[in-house]
PDB file of N, CA and C in Angstrom:
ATOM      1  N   UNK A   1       0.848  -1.177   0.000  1.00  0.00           N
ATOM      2  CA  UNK A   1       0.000   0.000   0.000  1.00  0.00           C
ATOM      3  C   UNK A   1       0.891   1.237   0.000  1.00  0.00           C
ATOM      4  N   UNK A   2       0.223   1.745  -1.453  1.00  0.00           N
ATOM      5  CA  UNK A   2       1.677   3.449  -1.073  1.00  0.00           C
ATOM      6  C   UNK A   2       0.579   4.525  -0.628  1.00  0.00           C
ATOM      7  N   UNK A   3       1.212   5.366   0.187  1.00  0.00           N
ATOM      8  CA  UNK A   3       0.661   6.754   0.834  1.00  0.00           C
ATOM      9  C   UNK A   3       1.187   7.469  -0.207  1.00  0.00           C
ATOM     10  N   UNK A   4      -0.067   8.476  -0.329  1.00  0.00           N
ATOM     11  CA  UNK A   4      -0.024   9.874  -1.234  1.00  0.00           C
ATOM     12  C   UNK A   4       0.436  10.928  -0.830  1.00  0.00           C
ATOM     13  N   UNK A   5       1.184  11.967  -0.534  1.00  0.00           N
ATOM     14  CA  UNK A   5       1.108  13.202  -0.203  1.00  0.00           C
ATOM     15  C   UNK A   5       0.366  14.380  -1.014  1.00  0.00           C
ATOM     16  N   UNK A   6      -0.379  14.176  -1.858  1.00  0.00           N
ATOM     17  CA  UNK A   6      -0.604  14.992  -2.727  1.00  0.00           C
ATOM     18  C   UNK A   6      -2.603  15.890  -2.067  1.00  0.00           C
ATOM     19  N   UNK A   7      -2.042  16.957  -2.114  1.00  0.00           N
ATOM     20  CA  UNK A   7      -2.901  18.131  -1.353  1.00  0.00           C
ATOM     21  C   UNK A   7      -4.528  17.666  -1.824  1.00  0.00           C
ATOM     22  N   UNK A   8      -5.467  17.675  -1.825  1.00  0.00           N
ATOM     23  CA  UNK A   8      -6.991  17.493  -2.561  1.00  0.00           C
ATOM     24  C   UNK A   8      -6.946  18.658  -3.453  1.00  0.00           C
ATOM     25  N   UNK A   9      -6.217  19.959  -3.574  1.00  0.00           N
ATOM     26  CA  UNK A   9      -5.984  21.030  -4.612  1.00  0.00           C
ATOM     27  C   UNK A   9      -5.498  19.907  -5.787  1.00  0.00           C
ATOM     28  N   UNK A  10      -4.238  19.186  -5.616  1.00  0.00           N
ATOM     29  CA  UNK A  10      -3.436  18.694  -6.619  1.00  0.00           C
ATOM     30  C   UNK A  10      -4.582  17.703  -7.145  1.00  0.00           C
ATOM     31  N   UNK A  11      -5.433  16.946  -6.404  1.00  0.00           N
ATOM     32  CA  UNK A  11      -5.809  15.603  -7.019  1.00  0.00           C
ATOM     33  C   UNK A  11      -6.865  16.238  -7.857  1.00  0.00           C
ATOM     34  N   UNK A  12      -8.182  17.225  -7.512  1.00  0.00           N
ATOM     35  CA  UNK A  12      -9.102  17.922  -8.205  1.00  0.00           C
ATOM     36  C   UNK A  12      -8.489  18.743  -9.695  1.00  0.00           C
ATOM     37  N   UNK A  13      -7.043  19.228  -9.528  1.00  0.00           N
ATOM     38  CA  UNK A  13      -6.408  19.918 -10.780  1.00  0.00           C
ATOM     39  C   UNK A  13      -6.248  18.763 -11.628  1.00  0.00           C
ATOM     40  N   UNK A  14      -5.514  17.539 -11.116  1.00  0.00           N
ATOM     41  CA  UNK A  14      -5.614  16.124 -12.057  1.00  0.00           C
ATOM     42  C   UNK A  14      -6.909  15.720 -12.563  1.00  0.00           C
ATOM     43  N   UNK A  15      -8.197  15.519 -11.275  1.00  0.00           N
ATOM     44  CA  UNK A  15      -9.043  15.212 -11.777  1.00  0.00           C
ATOM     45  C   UNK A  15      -9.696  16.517 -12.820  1.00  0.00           C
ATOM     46  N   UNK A  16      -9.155  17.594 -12.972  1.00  0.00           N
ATOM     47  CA  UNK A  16     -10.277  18.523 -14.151  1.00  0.00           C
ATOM     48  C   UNK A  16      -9.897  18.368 -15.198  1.00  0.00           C
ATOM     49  N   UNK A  17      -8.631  17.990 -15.342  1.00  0.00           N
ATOM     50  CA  UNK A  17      -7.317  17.818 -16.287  1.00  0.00           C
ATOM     51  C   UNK A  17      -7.611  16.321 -17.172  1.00  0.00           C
ATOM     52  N   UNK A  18      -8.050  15.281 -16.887  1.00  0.00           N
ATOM     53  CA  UNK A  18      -8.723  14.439 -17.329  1.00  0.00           C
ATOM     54  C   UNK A  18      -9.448  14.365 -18.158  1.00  0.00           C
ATOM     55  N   UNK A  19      -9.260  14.132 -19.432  1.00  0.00           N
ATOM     56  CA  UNK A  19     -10.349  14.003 -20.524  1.00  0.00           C
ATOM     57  C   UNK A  19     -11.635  13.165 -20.724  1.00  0.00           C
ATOM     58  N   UNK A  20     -11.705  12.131 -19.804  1.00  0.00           N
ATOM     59  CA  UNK A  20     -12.392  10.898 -19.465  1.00  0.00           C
ATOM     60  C   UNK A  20     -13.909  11.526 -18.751  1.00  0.00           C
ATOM     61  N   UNK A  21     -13.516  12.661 -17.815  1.00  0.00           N
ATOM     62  CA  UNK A  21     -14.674  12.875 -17.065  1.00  0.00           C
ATOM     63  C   UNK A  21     -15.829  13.451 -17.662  1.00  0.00           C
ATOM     64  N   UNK A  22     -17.193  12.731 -17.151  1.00  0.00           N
ATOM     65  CA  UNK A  22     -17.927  13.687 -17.786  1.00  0.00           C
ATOM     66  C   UNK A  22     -17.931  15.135 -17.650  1.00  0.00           C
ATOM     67  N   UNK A  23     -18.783  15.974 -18.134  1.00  0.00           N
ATOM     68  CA  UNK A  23     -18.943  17.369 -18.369  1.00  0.00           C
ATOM     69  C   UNK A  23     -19.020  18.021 -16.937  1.00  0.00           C
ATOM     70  N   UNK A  24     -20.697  17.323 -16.263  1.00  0.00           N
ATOM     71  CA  UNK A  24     -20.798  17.598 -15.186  1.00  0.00           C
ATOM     72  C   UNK A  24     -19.779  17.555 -13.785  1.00  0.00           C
ATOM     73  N   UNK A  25     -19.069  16.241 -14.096  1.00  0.00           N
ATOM     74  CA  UNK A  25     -17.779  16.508 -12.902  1.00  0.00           C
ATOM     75  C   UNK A  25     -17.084  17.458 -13.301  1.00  0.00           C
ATOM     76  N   UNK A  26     -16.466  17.726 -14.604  1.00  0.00           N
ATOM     77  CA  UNK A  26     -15.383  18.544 -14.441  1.00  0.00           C
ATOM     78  C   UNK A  26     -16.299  20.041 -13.589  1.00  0.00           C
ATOM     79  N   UNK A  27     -17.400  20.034 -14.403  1.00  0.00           N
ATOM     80  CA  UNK A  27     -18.027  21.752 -13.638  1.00  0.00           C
ATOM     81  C   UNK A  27     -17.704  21.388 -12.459  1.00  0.00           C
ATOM     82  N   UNK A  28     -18.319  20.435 -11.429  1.00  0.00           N
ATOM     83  CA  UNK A  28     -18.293  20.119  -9.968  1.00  0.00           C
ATOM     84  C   UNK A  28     -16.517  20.396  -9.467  1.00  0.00           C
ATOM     85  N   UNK A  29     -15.969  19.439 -10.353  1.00  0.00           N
ATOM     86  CA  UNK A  29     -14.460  19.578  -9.754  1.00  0.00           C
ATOM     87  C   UNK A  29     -14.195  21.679  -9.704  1.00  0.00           C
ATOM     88  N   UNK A  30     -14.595  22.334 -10.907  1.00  0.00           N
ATOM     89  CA  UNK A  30     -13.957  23.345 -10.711  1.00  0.00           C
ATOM     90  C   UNK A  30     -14.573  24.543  -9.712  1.00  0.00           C
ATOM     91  N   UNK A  31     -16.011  24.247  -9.794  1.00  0.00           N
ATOM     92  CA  UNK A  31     -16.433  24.697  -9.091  1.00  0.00           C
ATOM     93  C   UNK A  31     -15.764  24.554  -7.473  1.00  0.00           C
ATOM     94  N   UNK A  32     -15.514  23.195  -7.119  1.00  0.00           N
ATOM     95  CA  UNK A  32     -14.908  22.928  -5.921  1.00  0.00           C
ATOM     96  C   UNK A  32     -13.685  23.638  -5.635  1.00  0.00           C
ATOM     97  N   UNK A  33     -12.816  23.775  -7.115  1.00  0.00           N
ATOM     98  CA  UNK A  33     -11.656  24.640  -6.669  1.00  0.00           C
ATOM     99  C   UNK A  33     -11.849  25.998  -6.460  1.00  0.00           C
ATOM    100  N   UNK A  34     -12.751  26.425  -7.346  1.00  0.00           N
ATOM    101  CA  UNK A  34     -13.171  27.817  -6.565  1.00  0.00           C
ATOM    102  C   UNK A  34     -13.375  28.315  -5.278  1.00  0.00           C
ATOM    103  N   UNK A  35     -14.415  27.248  -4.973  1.00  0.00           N
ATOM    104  CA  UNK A  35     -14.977  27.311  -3.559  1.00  0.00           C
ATOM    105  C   UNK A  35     -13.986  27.604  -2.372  1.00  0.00           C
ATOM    106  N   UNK A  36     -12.735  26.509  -2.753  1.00  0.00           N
ATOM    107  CA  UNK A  36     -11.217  26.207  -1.753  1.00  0.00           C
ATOM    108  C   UNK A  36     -10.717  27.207  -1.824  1.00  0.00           C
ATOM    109  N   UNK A  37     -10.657  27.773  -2.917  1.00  0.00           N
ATOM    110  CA  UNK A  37      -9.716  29.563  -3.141  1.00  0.00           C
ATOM    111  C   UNK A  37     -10.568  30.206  -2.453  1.00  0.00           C
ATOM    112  N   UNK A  38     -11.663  30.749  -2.605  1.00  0.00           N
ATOM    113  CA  UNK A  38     -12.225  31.991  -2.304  1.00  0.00           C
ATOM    114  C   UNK A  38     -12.087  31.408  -0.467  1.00  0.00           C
ATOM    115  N   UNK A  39     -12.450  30.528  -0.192  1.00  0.00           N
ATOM    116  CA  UNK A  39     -12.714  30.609   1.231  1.00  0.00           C
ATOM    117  C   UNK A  39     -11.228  30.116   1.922  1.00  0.00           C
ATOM    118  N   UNK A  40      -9.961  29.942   1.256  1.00  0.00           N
ATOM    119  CA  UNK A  40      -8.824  30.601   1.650  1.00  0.00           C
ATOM    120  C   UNK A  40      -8.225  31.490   1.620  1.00  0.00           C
ATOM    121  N   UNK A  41      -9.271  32.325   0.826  1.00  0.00           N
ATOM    122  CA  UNK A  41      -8.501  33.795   0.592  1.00  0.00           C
ATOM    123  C   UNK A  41      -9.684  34.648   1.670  1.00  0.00           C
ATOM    124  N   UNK A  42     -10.827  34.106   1.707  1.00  0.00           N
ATOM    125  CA  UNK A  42     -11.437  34.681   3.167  1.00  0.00           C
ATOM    126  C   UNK A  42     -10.679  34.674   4.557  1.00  0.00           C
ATOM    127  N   UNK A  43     -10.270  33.589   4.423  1.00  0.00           N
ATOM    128  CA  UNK A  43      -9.537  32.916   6.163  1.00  0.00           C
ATOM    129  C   UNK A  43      -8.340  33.787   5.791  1.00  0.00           C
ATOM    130  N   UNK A  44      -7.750  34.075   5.579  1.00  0.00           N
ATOM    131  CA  UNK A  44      -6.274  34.607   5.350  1.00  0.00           C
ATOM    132  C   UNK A  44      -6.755  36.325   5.296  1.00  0.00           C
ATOM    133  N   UNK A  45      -7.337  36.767   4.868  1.00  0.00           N
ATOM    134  CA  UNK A  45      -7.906  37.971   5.038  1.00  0.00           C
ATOM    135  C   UNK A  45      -8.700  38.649   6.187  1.00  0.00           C
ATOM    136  N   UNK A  46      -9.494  37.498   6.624  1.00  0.00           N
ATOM    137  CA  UNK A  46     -10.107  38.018   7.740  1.00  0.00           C
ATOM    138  C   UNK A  46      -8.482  37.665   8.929  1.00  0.00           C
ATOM    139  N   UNK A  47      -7.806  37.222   8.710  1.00  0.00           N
ATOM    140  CA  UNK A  47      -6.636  36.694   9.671  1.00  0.00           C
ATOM    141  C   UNK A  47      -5.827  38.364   9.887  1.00  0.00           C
ATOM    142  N   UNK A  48      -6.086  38.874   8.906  1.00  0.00           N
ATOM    143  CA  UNK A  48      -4.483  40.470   8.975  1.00  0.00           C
ATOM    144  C   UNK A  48      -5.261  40.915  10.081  1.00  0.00           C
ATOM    145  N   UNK A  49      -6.639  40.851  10.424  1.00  0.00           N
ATOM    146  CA  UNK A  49      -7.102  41.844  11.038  1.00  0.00           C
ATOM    147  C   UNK A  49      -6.626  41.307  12.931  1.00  0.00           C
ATOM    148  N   UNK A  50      -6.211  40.401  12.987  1.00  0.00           N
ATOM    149  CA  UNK A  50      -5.416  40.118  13.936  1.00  0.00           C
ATOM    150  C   UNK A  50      -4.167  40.304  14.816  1.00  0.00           C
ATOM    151  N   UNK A  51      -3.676  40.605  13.102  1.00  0.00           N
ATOM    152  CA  UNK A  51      -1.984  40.391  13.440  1.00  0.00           C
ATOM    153  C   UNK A  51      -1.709  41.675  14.190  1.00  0.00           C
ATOM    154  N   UNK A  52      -0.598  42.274  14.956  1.00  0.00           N
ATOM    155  CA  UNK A  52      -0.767  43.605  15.410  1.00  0.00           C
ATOM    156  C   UNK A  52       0.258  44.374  14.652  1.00  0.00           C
ATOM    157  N   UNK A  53       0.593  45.220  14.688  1.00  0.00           N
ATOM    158  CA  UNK A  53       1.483  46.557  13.873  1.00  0.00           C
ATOM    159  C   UNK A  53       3.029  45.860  13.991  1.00  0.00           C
ATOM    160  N   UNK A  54       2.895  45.216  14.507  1.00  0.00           N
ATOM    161  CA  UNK A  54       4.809  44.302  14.921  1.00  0.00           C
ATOM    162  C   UNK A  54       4.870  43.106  13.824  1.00  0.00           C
ATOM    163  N   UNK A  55       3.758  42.406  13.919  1.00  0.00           N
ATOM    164  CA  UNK A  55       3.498  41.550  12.750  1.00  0.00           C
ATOM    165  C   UNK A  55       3.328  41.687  11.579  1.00  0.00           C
ATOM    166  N   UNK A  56       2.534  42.807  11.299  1.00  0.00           N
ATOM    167  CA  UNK A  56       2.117  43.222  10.272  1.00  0.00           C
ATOM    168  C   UNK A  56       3.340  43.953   9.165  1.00  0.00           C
ATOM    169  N   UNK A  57       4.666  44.502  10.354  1.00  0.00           N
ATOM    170  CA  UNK A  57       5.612  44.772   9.742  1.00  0.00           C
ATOM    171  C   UNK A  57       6.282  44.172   9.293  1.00  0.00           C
ATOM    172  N   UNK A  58       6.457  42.692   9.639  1.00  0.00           N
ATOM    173  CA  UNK A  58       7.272  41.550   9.714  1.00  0.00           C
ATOM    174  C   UNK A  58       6.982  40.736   8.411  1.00  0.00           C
ATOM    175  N   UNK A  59       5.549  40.984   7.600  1.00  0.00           N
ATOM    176  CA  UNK A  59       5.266  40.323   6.725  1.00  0.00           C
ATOM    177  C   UNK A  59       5.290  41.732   5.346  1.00  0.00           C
ATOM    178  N   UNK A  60       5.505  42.868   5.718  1.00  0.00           N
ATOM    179  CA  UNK A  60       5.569  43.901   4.660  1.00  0.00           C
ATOM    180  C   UNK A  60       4.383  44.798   4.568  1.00  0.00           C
ATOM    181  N   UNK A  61       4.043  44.723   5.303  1.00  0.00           N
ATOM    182  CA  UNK A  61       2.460  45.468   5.059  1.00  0.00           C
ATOM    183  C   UNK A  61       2.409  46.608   6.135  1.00  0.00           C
ATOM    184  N   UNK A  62       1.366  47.744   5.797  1.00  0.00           N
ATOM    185  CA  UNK A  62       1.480  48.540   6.960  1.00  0.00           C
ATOM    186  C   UNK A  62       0.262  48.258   7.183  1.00  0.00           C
ATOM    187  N   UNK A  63      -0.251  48.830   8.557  1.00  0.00           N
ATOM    188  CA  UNK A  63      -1.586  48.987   8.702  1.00  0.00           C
ATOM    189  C   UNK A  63      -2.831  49.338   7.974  1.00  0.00           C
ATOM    190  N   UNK A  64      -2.457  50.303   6.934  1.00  0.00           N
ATOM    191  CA  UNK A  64      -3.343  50.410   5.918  1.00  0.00           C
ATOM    192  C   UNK A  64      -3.274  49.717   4.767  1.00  0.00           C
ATOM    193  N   UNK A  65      -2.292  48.897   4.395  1.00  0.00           N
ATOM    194  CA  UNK A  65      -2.379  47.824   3.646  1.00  0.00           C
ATOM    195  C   UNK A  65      -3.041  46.990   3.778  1.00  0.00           C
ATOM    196  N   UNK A  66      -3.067  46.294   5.714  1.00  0.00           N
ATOM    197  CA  UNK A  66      -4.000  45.567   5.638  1.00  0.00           C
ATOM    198  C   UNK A  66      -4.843  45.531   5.845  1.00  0.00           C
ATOM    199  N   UNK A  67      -5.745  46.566   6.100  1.00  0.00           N
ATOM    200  CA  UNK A  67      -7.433  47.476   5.905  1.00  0.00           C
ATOM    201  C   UNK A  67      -7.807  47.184   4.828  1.00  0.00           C
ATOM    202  N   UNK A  68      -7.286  47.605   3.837  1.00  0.00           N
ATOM    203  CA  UNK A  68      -7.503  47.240   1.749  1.00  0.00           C
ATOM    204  C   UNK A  68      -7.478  45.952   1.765  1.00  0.00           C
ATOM    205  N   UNK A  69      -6.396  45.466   2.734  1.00  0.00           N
ATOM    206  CA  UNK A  69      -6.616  43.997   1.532  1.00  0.00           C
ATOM    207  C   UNK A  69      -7.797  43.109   2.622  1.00  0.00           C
ATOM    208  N   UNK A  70      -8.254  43.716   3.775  1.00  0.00           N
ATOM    209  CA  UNK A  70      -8.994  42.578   4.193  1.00  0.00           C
ATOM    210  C   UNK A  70     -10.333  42.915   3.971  1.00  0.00           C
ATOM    211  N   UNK A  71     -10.603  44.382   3.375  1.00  0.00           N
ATOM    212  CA  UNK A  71     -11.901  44.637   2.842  1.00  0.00           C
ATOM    213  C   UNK A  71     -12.162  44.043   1.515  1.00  0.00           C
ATOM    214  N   UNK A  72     -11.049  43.325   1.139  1.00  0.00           N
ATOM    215  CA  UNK A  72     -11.294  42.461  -0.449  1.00  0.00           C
ATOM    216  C   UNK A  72     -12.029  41.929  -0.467  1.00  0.00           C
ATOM    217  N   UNK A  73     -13.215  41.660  -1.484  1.00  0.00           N
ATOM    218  CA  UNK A  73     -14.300  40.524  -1.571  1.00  0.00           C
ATOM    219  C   UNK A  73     -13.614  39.360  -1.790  1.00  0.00           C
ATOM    220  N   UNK A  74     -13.649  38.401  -1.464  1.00  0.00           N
ATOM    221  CA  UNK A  74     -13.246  36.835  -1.534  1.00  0.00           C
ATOM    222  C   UNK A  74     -12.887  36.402  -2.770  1.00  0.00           C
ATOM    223  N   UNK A  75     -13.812  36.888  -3.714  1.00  0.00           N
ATOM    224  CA  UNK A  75     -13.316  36.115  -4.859  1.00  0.00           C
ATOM    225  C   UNK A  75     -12.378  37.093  -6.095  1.00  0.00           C
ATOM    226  N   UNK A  76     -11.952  38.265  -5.346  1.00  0.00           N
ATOM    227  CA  UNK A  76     -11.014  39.112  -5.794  1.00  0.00           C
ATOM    228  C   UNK A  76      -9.454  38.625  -5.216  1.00  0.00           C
ATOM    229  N   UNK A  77      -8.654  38.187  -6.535  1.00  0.00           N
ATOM    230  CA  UNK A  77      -7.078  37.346  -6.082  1.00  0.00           C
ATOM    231  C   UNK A  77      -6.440  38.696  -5.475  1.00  0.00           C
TER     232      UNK A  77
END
Protein backbone atom coordinates (compact mmCIF):
# COMPACT_ATOMS: atom_id res chain seq x y z
CA UNK A 1 0.00 0.00 0.00
CA UNK A 2 1.68 3.45 -1.07
CA UNK A 3 0.66 6.75 0.83
CA UNK A 4 -0.02 9.87 -1.23
CA UNK A 5 1.11 13.20 -0.20
CA UNK A 6 -0.60 14.99 -2.73
CA UNK A 7 -2.90 18.13 -1.35
CA UNK A 8 -6.99 17.49 -2.56
CA UNK A 9 -5.98 21.03 -4.61
CA UNK A 10 -3.44 18.69 -6.62
CA UNK A 11 -5.81 15.60 -7.02
CA UNK A 12 -9.10 17.92 -8.20
CA UNK A 13 -6.41 19.92 -10.78
CA UNK A 14 -5.61 16.12 -12.06
CA UNK A 15 -9.04 15.21 -11.78
CA UNK A 16 -10.28 18.52 -14.15
CA UNK A 17 -7.32 17.82 -16.29
CA UNK A 18 -8.72 14.44 -17.33
CA UNK A 19 -10.35 14.00 -20.52
CA UNK A 20 -12.39 10.90 -19.47
CA UNK A 21 -14.67 12.87 -17.06
CA UNK A 22 -17.93 13.69 -17.79
CA UNK A 23 -18.94 17.37 -18.37
CA UNK A 24 -20.80 17.60 -15.19
CA UNK A 25 -17.78 16.51 -12.90
CA UNK A 26 -15.38 18.54 -14.44
CA UNK A 27 -18.03 21.75 -13.64
CA UNK A 28 -18.29 20.12 -9.97
CA UNK A 29 -14.46 19.58 -9.75
CA UNK A 30 -13.96 23.35 -10.71
CA UNK A 31 -16.43 24.70 -9.09
CA UNK A 32 -14.91 22.93 -5.92
CA UNK A 33 -11.66 24.64 -6.67
CA UNK A 34 -13.17 27.82 -6.57
CA UNK A 35 -14.98 27.31 -3.56
CA UNK A 36 -11.22 26.21 -1.75
CA UNK A 37 -9.72 29.56 -3.14
CA UNK A 38 -12.22 31.99 -2.30
CA UNK A 39 -12.71 30.61 1.23
CA UNK A 40 -8.82 30.60 1.65
CA UNK A 41 -8.50 33.79 0.59
CA UNK A 42 -11.44 34.68 3.17
CA UNK A 43 -9.54 32.92 6.16
CA UNK A 44 -6.27 34.61 5.35
CA UNK A 45 -7.91 37.97 5.04
CA UNK A 46 -10.11 38.02 7.74
CA UNK A 47 -6.64 36.69 9.67
CA UNK A 48 -4.48 40.47 8.98
CA UNK A 49 -7.10 41.84 11.04
CA UNK A 50 -5.42 40.12 13.94
CA UNK A 51 -1.98 40.39 13.44
CA UNK A 52 -0.77 43.60 15.41
CA UNK A 53 1.48 46.56 13.87
CA UNK A 54 4.81 44.30 14.92
CA UNK A 55 3.50 41.55 12.75
CA UNK A 56 2.12 43.22 10.27
CA UNK A 57 5.61 44.77 9.74
CA UNK A 58 7.27 41.55 9.71
CA UNK A 59 5.27 40.32 6.72
CA UNK A 60 5.57 43.90 4.66
CA UNK A 61 2.46 45.47 5.06
CA UNK A 62 1.48 48.54 6.96
CA UNK A 63 -1.59 48.99 8.70
CA UNK A 64 -3.34 50.41 5.92
CA UNK A 65 -2.38 47.82 3.65
CA UNK A 66 -4.00 45.57 5.64
CA UNK A 67 -7.43 47.48 5.91
CA UNK A 68 -7.50 47.24 1.75
CA UNK A 69 -6.62 44.00 1.53
CA UNK A 70 -8.99 42.58 4.19
CA UNK A 71 -11.90 44.64 2.84
CA UNK A 72 -11.29 42.46 -0.45
CA UNK A 73 -14.30 40.52 -1.57
CA UNK A 74 -13.25 36.83 -1.53
CA UNK A 75 -13.32 36.12 -4.86
CA UNK A 76 -11.01 39.11 -5.79
CA UNK A 77 -7.08 37.35 -6.08
Amino acid sequence: MTQTNALPADILMHLRDTRTLPVISVVAIKLAVALSKWATRRRTRMALSQLTPKQLDDVGLTPRMAYIEQRRVFWRA
